[in-house]
Protein backbone atom coordinates (compact mmCIF):
# COMPACT_ATOMS: atom_id res chain seq x y z
CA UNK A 1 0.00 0.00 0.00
CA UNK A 2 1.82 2.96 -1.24
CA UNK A 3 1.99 6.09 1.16
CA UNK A 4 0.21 9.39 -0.16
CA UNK A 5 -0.37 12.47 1.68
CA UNK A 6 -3.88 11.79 1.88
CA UNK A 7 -2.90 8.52 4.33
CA UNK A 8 -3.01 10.90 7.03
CA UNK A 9 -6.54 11.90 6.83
CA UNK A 10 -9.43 10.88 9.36
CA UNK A 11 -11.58 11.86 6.67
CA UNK A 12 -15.13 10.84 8.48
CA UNK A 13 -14.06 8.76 10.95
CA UNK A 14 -15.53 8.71 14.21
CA UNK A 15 -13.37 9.51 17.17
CA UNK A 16 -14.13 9.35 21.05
CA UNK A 17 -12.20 11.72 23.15
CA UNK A 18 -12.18 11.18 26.89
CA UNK A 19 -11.33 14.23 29.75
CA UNK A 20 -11.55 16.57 26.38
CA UNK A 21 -12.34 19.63 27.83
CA UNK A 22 -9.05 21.42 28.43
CA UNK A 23 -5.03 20.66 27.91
CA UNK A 24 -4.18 17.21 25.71
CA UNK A 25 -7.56 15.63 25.33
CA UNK A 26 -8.79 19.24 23.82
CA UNK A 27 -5.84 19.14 21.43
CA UNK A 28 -6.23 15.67 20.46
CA UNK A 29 -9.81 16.74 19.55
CA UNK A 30 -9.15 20.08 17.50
CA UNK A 31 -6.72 18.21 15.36
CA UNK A 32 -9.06 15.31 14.68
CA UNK A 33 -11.02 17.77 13.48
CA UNK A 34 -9.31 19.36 11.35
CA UNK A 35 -8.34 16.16 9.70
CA UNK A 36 -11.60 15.55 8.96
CA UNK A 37 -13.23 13.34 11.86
CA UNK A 38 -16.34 13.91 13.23
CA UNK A 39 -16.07 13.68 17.74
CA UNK A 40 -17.57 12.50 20.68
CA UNK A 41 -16.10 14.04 23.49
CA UNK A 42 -16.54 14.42 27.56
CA UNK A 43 -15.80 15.68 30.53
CA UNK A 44 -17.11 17.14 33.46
CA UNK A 45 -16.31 20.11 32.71
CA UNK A 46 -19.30 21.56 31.04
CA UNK A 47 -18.50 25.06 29.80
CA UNK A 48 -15.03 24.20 28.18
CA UNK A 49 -16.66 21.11 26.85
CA UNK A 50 -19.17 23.32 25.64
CA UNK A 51 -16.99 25.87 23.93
CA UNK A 52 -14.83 23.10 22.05
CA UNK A 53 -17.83 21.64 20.33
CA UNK A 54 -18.45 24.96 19.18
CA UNK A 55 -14.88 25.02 17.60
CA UNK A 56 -15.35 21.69 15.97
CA UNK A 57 -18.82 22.47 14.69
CA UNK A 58 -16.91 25.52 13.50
CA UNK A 59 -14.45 23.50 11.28
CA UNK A 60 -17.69 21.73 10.03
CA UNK A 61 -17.65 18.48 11.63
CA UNK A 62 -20.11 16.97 13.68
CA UNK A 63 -19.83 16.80 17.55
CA UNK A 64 -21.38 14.96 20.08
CA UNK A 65 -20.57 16.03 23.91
CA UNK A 66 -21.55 14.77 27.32
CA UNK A 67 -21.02 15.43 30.45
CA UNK A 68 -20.25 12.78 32.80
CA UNK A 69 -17.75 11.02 35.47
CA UNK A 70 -15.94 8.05 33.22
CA UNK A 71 -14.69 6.50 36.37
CA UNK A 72 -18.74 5.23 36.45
CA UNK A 73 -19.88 2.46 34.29
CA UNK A 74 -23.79 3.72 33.85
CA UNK A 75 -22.80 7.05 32.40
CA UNK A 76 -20.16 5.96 30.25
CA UNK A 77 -22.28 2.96 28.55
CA UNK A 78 -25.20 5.90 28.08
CA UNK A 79 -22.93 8.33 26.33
CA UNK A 80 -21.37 5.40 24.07
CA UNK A 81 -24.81 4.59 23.22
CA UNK A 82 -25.80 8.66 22.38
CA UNK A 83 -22.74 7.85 20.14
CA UNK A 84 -24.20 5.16 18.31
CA UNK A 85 -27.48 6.77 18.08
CA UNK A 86 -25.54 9.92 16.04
CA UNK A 87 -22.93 7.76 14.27
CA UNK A 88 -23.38 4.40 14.07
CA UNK A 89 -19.75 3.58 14.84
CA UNK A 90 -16.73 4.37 16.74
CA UNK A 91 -13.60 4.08 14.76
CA UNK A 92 -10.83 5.62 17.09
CA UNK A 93 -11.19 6.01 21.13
CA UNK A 94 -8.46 8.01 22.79
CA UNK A 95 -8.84 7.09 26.75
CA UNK A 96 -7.49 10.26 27.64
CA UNK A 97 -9.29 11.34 31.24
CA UNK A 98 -7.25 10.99 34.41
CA UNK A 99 -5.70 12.38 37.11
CA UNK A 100 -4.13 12.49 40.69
CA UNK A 101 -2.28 14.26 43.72
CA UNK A 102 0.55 14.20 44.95
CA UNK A 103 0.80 12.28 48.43
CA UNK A 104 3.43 10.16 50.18
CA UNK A 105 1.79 6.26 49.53
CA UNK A 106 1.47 5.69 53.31
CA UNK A 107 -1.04 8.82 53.64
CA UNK A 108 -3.42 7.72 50.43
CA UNK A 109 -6.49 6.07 52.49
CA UNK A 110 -8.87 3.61 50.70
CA UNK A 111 -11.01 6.43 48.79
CA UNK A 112 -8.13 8.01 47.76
CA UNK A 113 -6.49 4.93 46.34
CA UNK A 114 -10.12 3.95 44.78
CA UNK A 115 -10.29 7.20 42.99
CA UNK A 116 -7.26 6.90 41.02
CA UNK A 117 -7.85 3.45 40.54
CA UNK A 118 -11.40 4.10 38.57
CA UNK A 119 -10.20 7.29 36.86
CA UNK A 120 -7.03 6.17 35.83
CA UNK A 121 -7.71 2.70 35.21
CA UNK A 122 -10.98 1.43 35.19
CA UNK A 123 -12.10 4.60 32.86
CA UNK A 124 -10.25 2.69 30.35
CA UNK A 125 -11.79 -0.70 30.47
CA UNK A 126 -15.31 1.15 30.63
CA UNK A 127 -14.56 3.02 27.65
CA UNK A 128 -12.96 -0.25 25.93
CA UNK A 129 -15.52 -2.56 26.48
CA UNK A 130 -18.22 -0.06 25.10
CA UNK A 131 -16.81 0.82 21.95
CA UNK A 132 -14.85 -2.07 20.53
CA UNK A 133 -18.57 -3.42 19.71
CA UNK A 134 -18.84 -0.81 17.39
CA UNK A 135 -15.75 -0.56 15.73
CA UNK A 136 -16.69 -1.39 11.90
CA UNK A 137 -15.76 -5.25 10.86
CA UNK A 138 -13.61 -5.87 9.03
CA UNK A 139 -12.26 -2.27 8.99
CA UNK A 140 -11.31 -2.72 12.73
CA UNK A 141 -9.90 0.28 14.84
CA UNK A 142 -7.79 2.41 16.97
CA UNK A 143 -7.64 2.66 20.45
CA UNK A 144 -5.23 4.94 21.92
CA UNK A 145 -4.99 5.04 25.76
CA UNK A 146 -2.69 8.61 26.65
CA UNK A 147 -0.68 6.89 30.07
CA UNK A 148 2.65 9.15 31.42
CA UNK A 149 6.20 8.41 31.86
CA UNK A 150 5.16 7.07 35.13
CA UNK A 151 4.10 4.21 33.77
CA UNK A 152 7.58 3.53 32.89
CA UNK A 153 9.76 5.04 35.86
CA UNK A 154 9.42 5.26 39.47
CA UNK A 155 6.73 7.79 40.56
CA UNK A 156 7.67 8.72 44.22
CA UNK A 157 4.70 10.55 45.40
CA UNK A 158 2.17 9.18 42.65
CA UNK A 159 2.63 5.49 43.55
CA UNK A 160 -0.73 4.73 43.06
CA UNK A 161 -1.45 7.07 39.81
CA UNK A 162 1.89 5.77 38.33
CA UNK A 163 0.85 1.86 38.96
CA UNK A 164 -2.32 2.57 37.19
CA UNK A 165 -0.46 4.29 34.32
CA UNK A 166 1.69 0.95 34.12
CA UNK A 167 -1.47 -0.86 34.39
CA UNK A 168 -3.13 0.35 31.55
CA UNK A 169 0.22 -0.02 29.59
CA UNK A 170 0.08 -3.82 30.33
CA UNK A 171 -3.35 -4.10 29.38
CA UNK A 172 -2.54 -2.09 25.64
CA UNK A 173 -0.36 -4.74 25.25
CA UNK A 174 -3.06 -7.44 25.97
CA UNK A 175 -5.48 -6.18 24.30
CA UNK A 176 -3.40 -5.88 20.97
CA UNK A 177 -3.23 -9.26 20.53
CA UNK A 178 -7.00 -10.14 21.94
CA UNK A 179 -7.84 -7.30 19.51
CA UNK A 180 -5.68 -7.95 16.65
CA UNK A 181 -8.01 -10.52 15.06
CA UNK A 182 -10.44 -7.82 14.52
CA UNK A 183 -8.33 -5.22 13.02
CA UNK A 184 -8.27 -3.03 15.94
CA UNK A 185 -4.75 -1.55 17.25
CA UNK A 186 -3.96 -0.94 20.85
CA UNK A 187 -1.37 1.86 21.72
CA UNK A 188 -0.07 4.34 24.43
CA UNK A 189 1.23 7.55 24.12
CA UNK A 190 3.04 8.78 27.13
CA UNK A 191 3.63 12.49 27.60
CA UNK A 192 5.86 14.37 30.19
CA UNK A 193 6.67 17.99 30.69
CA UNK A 194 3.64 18.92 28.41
CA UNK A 195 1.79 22.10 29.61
CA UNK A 196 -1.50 21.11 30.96
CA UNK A 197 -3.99 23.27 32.62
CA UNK A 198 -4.32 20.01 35.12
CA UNK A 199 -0.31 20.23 35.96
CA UNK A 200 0.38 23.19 35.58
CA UNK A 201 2.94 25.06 32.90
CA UNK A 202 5.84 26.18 34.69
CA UNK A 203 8.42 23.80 32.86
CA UNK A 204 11.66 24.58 32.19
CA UNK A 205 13.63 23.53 28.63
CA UNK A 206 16.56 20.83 30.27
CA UNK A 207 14.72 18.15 28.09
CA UNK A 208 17.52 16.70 25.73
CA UNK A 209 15.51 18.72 23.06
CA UNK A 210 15.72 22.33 23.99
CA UNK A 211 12.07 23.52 23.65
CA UNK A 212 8.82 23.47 25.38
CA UNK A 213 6.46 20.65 24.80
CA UNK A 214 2.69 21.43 23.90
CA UNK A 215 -0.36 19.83 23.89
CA UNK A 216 -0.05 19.48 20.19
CA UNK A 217 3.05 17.41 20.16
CA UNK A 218 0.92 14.68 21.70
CA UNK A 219 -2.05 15.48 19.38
CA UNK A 220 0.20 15.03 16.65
CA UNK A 221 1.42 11.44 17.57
CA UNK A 222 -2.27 10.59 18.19
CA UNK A 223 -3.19 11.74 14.55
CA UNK A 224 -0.54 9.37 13.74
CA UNK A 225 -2.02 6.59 15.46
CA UNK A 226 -5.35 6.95 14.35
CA UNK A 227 -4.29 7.10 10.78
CA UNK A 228 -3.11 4.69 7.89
CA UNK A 229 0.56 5.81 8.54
CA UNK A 230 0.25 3.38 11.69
CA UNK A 231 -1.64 0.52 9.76
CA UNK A 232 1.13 -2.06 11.02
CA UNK A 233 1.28 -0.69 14.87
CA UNK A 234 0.02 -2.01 17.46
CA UNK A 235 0.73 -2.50 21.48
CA UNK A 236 3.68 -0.10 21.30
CA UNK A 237 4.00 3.23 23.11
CA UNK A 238 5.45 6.56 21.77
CA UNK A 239 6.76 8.59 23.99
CA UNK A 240 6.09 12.30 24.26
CA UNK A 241 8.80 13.50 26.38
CA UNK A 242 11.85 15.22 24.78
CA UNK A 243 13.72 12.80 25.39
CA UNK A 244 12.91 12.57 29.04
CA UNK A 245 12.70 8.56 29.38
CA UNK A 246 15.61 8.38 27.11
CA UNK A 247 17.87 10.94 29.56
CA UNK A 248 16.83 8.61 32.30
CA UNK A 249 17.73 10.75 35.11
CA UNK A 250 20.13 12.78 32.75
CA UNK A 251 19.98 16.63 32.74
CA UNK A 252 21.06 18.71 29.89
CA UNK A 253 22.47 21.80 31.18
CA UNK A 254 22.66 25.61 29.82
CA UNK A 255 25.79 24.72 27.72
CA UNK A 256 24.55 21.88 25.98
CA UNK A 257 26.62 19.10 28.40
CA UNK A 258 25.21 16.61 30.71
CA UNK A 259 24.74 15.83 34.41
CA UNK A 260 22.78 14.06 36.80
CA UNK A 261 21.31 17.17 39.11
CA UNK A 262 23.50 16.53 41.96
C-alpha cells in the first residue's frame, strides 16, 4: 500500500475523546477535526466542553458532547450509546481522562487509592468494552490510551497514579493481541513535561531537546495513530517527552553538556 499524503486523513471517521475539555484531550480533539473526523467528546467540565464543540462544529464536523464522570460504568455505557445513536460507529477512542495528587503512599487512604484506581484505570476498560462493539468489521480500529512516563519510571509521590499508568500499559499490550483478530490496534502515548492546565505550565527547557512541549506534540502522535501511517502498529507506546525517558535521570544543562542534578 503505497503512502500518499492523503494517508493521514481521518476523513469521516468517528473519534471518542475522553477528559476533552481542556489541555491534551482538547488538542487531540481540534486536530481530529481538522483532519476531517467527526467527535464524541466528555468531561465534566461543562462550559469548556461546551466551547470546544463549538470550535469543531466551526471546522464543520459533527460533535457529540456529554457530560459525565468516566470513572462510572452507567454514564459511560449511556454516552457510548448517544454515540451510536448519532454515528453508528466508533472508529478511534483516545482514553485520555485521568488524574491524581501528589501524596506520600502511606497517607493515600482507601477512597483516595479507589479514585485513582477508577479514573485512571478502570475509565479505560469502561470506555474499551463499550466501543470495541462498534468498531466497523472488518475495517477494525484504533484505540489509543494517553498513560505518562510514570508508567515507565518510578513515581515517588504518585505510587498509586503511576501503577495505574503501568497498568493500563500492560493491558494495551493485551489487548493488541486479543484485539488484533479484529483489526483493531492498541497503543499508548506517554507524555511528560507537556503544559496542561491540570499540571500546571511552569516547565523549564533541560529536556535533551531544547524547547517546550505542547499539547499538540501529543495530538500530533495521536493523529498518527489513528491514521493509515500506523496501519502495522500495534501494542507499542510513543513517547512524548523530549527525550525525558531516554535521559533517564540525565539533565542537559545551559551549555549543551550533561549531568545528573547533583
Amino acid at each position: 500500500m503505497p503512502l500518499e499524503p492523503s494517508s493521514v486523513l481521518l476523513t469521516d471517521r468517528v473519534a471518542v475523546v475522553t477528559g476533552a475539555a481542556v489541555g491534551i484531550g482538547r488538542a487531540i480533539a481540534l486536530a481530529y477535526a481538522r483532519f476531517g473526523a467527526d467527535l464524541a467528546i466528555c468531561d465534566r467540565d461543562q462550559e469548556h466542553l461546551d466551547e470546544l464543540a463549538t470550535e469543531i462544529e466551526g471546522l464543520g464536523r459533527r460533535v457529540v458532547t456529554g457530560v459525565l464522570d468516566v470513572r462510572a460504568g452507567e454514564p459511560v455505557q449511556q454516552f457510548v450509546a448517544d454515540v451510536d445513536f448519532e454515528f453508528h460507529r466508533v472508529d478511534v477512542l483516545v482514553n485520555n481522562a485521568g488524574g491524581g495528587f501528589q501524596a506520600p503512599f502511606l497517607d493515600v487512604n482507601d477512597k483516595g487509592q479507589d479514585a485513582l484506581v477508577r479514573e485512571n484505570f478502570t475509565s479505560v476498560t469502561n470506555f474499551i468494552r463499550a466501543c470495541v462493539p462498534l468498531m466497523p468489521d472488518p475495517a477494525g480500529g484504533s484505540i489509543i490510551n494517553v498513560t505518562s512516563i510514570e508508567a515507565h519510571r518510578a513515581a515517588p509521590g504518585f505510587a498509586v497514579y503511576g501503577a495505574m499508568k503501568t497498568a493500563v500499559m500492560g493491558l494495551t499490550k493485551t489487548l493488541a493481541l486479543e484485539l488484533g483478530p479484529r483489526m483493531v490496534r492498541v497503543n499508548c502515548i506517554a507524555p511528560d513535561v507537556i503544559p496542561t492546565p491540570g499540571i500546571g505550565t511552569d516547565f523549564g527547557e533541560r529536556t535533551p531537546i531544547p524547547i517546550a512541549g505542547h499539547v499538540d506534540d501529543c495530538a500530533g502522535a495521536a493523529v498518527f495513530l489513528a491514521s493509515e501511517l500506523s496501519r502495522f502498529v500495534t501494542g507499542t507506546t510513543i513517547h512524548v517527552d523530549g527525550g525525558n525517558l531516554a535521559a533517564a535521570g540525565w539533565i542537559r544543562n545551559e551549555d549543551g553538556t550533561y549531568g545528573t542534578g547533583a
